[in-house]
C-alpha atoms as a PDB file:
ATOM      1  CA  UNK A   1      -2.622 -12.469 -27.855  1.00  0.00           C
ATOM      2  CA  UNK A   2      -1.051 -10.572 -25.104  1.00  0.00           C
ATOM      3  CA  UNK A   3      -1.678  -7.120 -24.231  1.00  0.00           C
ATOM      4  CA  UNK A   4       1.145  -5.174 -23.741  1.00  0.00           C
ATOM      5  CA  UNK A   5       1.284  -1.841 -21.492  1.00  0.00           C
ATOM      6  CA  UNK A   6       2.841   1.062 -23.650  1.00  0.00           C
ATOM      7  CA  UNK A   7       6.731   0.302 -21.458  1.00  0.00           C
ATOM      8  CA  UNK A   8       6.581  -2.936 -22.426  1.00  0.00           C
ATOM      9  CA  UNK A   9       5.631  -2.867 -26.170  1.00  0.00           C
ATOM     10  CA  UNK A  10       8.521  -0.629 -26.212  1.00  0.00           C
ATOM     11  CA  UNK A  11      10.832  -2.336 -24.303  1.00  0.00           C
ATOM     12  CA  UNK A  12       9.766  -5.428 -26.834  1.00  0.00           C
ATOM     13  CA  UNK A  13      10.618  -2.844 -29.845  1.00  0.00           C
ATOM     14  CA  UNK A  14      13.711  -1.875 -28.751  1.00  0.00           C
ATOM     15  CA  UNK A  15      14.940  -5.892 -27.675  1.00  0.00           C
ATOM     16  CA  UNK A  16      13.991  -6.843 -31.466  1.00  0.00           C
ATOM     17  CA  UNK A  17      15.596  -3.247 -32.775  1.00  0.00           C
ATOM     18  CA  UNK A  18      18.661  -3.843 -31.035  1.00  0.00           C
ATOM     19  CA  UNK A  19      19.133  -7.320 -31.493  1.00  0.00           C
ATOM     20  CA  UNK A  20      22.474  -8.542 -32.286  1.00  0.00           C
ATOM     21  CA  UNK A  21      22.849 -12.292 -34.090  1.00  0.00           C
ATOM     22  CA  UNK A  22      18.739 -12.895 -32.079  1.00  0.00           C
ATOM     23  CA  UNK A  23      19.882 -11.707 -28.826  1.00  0.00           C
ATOM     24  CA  UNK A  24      20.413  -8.374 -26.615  1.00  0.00           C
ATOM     25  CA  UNK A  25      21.805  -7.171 -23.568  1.00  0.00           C
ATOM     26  CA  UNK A  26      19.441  -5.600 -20.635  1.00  0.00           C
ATOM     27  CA  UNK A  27      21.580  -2.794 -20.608  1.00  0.00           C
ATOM     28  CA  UNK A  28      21.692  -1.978 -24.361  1.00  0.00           C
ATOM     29  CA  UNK A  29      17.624  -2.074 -23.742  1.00  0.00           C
ATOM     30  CA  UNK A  30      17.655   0.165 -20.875  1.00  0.00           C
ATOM     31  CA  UNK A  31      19.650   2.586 -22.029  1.00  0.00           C
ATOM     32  CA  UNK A  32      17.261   3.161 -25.327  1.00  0.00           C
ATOM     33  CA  UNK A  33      14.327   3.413 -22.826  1.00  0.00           C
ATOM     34  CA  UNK A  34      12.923   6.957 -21.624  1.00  0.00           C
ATOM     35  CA  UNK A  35      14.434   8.164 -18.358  1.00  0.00           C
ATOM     36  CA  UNK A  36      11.595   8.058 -16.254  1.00  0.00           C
ATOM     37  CA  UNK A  37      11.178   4.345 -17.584  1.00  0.00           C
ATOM     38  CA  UNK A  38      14.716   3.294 -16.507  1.00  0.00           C
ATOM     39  CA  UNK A  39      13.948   2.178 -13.239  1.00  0.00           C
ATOM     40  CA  UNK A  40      11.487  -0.095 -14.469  1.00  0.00           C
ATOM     41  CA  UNK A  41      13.320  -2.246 -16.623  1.00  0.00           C
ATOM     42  CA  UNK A  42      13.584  -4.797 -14.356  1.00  0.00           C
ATOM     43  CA  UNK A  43      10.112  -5.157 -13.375  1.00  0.00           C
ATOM     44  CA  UNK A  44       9.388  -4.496 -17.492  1.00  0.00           C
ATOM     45  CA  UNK A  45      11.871  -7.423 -18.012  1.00  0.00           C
ATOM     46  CA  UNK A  46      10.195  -9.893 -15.348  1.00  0.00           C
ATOM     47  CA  UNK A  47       6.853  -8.988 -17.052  1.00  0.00           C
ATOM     48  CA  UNK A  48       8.071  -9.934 -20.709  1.00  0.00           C
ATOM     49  CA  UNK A  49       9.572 -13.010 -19.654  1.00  0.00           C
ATOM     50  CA  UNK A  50       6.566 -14.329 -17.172  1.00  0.00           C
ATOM     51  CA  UNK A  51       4.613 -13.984 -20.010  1.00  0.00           C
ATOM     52  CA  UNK A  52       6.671 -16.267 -22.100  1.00  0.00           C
ATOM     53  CA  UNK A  53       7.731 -12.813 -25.042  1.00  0.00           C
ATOM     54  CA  UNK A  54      11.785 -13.099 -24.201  1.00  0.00           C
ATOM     55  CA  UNK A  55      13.707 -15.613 -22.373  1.00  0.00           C
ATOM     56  CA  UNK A  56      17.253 -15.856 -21.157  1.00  0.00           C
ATOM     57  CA  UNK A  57      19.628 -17.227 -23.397  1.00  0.00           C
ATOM     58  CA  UNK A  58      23.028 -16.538 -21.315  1.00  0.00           C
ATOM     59  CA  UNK A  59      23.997 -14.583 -18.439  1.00  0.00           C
ATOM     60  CA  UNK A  60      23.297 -11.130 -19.162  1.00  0.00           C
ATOM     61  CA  UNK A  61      21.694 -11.449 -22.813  1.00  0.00           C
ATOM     62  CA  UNK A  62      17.902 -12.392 -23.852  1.00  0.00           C
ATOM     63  CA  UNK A  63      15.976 -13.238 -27.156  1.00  0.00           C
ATOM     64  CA  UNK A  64      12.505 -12.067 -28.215  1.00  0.00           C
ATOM     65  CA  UNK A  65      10.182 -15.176 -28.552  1.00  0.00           C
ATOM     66  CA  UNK A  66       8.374 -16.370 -31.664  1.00  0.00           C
ATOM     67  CA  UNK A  67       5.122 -15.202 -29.402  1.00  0.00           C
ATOM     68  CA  UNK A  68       7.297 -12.334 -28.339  1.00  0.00           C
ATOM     69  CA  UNK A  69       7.110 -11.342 -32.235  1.00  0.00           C
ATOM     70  CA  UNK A  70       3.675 -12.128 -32.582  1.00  0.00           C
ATOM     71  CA  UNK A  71       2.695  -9.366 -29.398  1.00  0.00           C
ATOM     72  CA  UNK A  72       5.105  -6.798 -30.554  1.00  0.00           C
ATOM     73  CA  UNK A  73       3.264  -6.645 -34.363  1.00  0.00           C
ATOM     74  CA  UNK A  74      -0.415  -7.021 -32.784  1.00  0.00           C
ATOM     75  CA  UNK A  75       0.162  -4.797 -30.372  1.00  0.00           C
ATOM     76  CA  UNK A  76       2.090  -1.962 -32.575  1.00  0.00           C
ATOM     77  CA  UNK A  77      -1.036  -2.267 -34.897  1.00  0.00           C
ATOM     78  CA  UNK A  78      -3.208  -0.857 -32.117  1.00  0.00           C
ATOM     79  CA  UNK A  79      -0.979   1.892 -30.025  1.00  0.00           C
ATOM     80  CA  UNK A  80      -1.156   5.285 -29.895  1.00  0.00           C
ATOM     81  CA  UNK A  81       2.004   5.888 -28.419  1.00  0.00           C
ATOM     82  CA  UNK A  82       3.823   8.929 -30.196  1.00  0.00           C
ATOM     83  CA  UNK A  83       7.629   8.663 -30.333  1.00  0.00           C
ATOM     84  CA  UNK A  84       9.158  12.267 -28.910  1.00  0.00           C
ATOM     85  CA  UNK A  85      13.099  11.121 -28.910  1.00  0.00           C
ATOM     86  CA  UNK A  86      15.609  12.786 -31.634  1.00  0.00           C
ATOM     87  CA  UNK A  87      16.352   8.893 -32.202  1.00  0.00           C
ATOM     88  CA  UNK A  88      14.686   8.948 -35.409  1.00  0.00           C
ATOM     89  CA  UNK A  89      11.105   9.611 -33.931  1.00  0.00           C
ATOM     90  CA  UNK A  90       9.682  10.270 -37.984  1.00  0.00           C
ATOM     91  CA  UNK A  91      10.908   7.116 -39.369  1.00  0.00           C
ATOM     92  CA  UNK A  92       9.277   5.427 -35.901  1.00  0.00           C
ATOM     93  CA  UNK A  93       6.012   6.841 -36.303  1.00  0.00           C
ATOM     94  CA  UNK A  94       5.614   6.282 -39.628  1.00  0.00           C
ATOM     95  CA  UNK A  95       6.467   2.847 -39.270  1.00  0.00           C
ATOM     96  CA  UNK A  96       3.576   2.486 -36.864  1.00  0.00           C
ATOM     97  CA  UNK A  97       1.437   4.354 -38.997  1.00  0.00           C
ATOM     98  CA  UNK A  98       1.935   1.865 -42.012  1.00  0.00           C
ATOM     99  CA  UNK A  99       2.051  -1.247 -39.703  1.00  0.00           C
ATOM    100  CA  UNK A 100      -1.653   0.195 -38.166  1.00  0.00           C
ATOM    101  CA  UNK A 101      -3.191   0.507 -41.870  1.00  0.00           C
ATOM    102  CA  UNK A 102      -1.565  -2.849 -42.878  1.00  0.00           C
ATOM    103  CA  UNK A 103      -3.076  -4.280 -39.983  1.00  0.00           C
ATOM    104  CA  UNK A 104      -6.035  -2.422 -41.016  1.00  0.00           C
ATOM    105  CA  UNK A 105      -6.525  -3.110 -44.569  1.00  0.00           C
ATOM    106  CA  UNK A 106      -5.030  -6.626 -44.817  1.00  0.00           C
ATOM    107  CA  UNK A 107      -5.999  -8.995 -42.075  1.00  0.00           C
ATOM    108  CA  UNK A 108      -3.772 -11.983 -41.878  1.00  0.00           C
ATOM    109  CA  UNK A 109      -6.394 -13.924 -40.701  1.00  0.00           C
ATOM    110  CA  UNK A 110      -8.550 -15.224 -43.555  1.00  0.00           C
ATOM    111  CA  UNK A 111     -11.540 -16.135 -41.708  1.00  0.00           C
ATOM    112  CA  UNK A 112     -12.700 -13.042 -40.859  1.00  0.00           C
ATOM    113  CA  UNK A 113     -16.374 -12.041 -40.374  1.00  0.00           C
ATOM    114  CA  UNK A 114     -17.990  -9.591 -41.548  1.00  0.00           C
ATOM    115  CA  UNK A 115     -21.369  -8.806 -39.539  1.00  0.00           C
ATOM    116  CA  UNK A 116     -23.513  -5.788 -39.930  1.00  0.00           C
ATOM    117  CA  UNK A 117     -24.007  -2.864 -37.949  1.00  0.00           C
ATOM    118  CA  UNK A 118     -27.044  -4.167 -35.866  1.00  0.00           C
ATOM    119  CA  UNK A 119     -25.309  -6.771 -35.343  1.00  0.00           C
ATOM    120  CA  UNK A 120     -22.314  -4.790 -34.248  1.00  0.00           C
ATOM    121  CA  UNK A 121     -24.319  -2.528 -31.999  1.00  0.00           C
ATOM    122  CA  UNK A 122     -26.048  -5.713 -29.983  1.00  0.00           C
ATOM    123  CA  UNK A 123     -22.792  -7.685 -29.894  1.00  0.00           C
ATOM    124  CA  UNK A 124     -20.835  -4.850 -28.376  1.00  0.00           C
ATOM    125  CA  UNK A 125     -23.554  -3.120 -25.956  1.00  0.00           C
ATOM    126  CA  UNK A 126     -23.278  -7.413 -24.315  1.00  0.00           C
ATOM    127  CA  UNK A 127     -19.705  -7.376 -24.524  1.00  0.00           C
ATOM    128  CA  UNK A 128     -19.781  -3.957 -22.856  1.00  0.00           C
ATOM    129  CA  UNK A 129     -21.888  -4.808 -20.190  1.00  0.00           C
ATOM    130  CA  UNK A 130     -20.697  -7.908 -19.143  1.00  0.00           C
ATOM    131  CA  UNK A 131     -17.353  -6.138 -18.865  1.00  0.00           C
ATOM    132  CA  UNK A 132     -18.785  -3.413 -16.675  1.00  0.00           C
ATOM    133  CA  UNK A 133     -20.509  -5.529 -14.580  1.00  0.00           C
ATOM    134  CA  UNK A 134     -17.253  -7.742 -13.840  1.00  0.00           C
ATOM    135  CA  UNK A 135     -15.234  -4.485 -12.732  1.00  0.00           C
ATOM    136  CA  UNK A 136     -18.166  -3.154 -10.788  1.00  0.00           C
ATOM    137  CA  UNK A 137     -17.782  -6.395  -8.884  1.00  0.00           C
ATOM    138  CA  UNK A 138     -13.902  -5.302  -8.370  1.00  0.00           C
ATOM    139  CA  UNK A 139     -15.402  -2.428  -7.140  1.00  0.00           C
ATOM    140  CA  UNK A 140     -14.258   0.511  -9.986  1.00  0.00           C
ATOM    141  CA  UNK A 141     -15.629   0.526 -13.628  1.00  0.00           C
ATOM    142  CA  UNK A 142     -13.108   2.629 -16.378  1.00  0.00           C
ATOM    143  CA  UNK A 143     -13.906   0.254 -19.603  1.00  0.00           C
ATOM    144  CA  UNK A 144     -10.891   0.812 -21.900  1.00  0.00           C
ATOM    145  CA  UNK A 145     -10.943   1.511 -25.400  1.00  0.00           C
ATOM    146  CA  UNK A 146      -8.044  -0.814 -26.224  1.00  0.00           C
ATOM    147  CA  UNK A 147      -9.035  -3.403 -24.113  1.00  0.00           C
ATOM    148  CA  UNK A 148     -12.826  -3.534 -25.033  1.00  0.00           C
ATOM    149  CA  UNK A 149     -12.065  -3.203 -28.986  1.00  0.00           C
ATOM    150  CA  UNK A 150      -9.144  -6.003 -28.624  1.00  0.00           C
ATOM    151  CA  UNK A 151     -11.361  -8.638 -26.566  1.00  0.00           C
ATOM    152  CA  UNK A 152     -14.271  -7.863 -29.392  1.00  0.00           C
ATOM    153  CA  UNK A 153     -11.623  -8.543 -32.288  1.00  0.00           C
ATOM    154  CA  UNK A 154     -10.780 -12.051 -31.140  1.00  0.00           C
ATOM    155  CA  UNK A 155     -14.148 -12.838 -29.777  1.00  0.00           C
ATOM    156  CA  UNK A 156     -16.197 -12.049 -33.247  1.00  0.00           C
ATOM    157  CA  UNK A 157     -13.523 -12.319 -35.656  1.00  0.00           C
ATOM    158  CA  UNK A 158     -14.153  -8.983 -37.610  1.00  0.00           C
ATOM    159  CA  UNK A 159     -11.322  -6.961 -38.997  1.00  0.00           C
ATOM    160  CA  UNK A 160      -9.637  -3.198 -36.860  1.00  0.00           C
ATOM    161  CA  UNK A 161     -10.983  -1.730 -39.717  1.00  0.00           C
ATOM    162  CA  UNK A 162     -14.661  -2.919 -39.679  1.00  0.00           C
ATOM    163  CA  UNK A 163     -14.522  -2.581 -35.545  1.00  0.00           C
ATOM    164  CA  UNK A 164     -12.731   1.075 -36.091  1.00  0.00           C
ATOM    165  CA  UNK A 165     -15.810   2.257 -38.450  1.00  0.00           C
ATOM    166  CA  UNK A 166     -18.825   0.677 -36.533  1.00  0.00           C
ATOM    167  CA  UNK A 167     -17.330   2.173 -33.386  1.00  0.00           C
ATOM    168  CA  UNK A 168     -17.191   5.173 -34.578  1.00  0.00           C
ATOM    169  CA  UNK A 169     -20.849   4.659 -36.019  1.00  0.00           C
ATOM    170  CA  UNK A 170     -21.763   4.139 -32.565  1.00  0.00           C
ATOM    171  CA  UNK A 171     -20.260   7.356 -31.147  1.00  0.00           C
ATOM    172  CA  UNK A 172     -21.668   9.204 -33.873  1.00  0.00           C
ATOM    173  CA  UNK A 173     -25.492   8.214 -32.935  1.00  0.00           C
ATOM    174  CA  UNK A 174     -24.427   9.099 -29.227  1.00  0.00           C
ATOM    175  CA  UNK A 175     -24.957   5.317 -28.001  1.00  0.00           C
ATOM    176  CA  UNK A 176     -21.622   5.739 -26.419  1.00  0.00           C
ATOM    177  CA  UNK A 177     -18.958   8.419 -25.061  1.00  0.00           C
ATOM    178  CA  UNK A 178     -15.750   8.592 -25.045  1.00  0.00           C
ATOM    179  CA  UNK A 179     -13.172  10.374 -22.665  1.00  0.00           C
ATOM    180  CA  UNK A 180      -9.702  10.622 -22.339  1.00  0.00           C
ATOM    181  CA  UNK A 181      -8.055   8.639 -19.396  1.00  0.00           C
ATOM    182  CA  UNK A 182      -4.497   8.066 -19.381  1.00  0.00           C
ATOM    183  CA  UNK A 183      -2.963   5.936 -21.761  1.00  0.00           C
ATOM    184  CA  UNK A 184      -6.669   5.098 -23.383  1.00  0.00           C
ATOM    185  CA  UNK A 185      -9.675   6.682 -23.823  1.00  0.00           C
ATOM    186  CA  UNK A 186     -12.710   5.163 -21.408  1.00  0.00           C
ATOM    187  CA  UNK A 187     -16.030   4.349 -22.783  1.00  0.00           C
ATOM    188  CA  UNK A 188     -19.891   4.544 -21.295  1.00  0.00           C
ATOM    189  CA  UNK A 189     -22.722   3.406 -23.083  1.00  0.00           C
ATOM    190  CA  UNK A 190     -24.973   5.974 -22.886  1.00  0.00           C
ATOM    191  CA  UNK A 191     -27.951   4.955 -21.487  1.00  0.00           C
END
């Protein structure tokens, strides 16, 4: 599934929000978006559509994509991205909030694992290396919370919820740490 950044999950949001008969304008899009976000759109656009979430449908206009859908409700499950407009910013968050816990507590995938902590602890300290060890390559480690508990989702099959409360297991014990940085927090295992 593709990860969104925070602009373009909402730039996906507002599309589908603003949607007249499965299609939108760029400019009804933009002008929803936050100011400092406006002259991004394009680029924000470009993005969405290279990765196959909205395509073109006439001059002007654009449609969110069946995978377009797919990203928007996989990736609202996971933000952390508090609303701050007067457009309604209770009704928004509290939409995410119940799409997180439905996400949560009733995986639409059936075959779900379920694996036990030891099991948790050795498959994520691998995971968690190997990603460490490909960035150090790139020459800058910052291993993302996001990023690290999505790739361990798809890889093992285990629900947010079971990854949410092992993780948190793990940070408990002090086998890893967790700072703020930016848009995500960063891990380190603590070694």
């Amino acid at each position: 599934m593709a990860e969104l950044t925070t602009e373009q999950l909402i730039y996906l949001l507002y599309a589908s929000a603003y949607s007249e008969a499965d299609t939108v304008t760029k400019g009804t899009v933009k002008s929803y978006l936050l100011s400092e976000w406006k002259g991004k759109a394009e680029k924000i656009y470009d993005a969405l559509q290279t990765q196959g979430l909205i395509k073109q449908t006439s001059k002007g206009r654009f449609s969110v994509t069946k995978q377009g859908v797919e990203a928007l409700v996989s990736n609202l499950a996971v933000t952390d991205y508090k609303f701050d407009s007067v457009k309604g910013p209770k009704v928004l968050n509290i939409l995410l909030d119940c799409l997180r816990k439905a996400a949560e507590t009733h995986p639409q995938d059936k075959s779900l694992k379920e694996i036990t902590f030891d099991e948790f602890q050795e498959q994520f300290k691998e995971l968690y290396f190997k990603e460490r060890k490909q960035q150090s390559l790139k020459g800058v480690v910052a291993i993302r919370r996001r990023e690290i508990s999505q790739a361990f989702i798809e890889q093992h099959s285990i629900s947010q919820q079971e990854f949410e409360k092992y993780f948190e297991m793990l940070r408990s014990k002090g086998e890893i740490s967790v700072t703020e940085g930016g848009e995500d927090e960063l891990i380190e295992w603590v070694e």
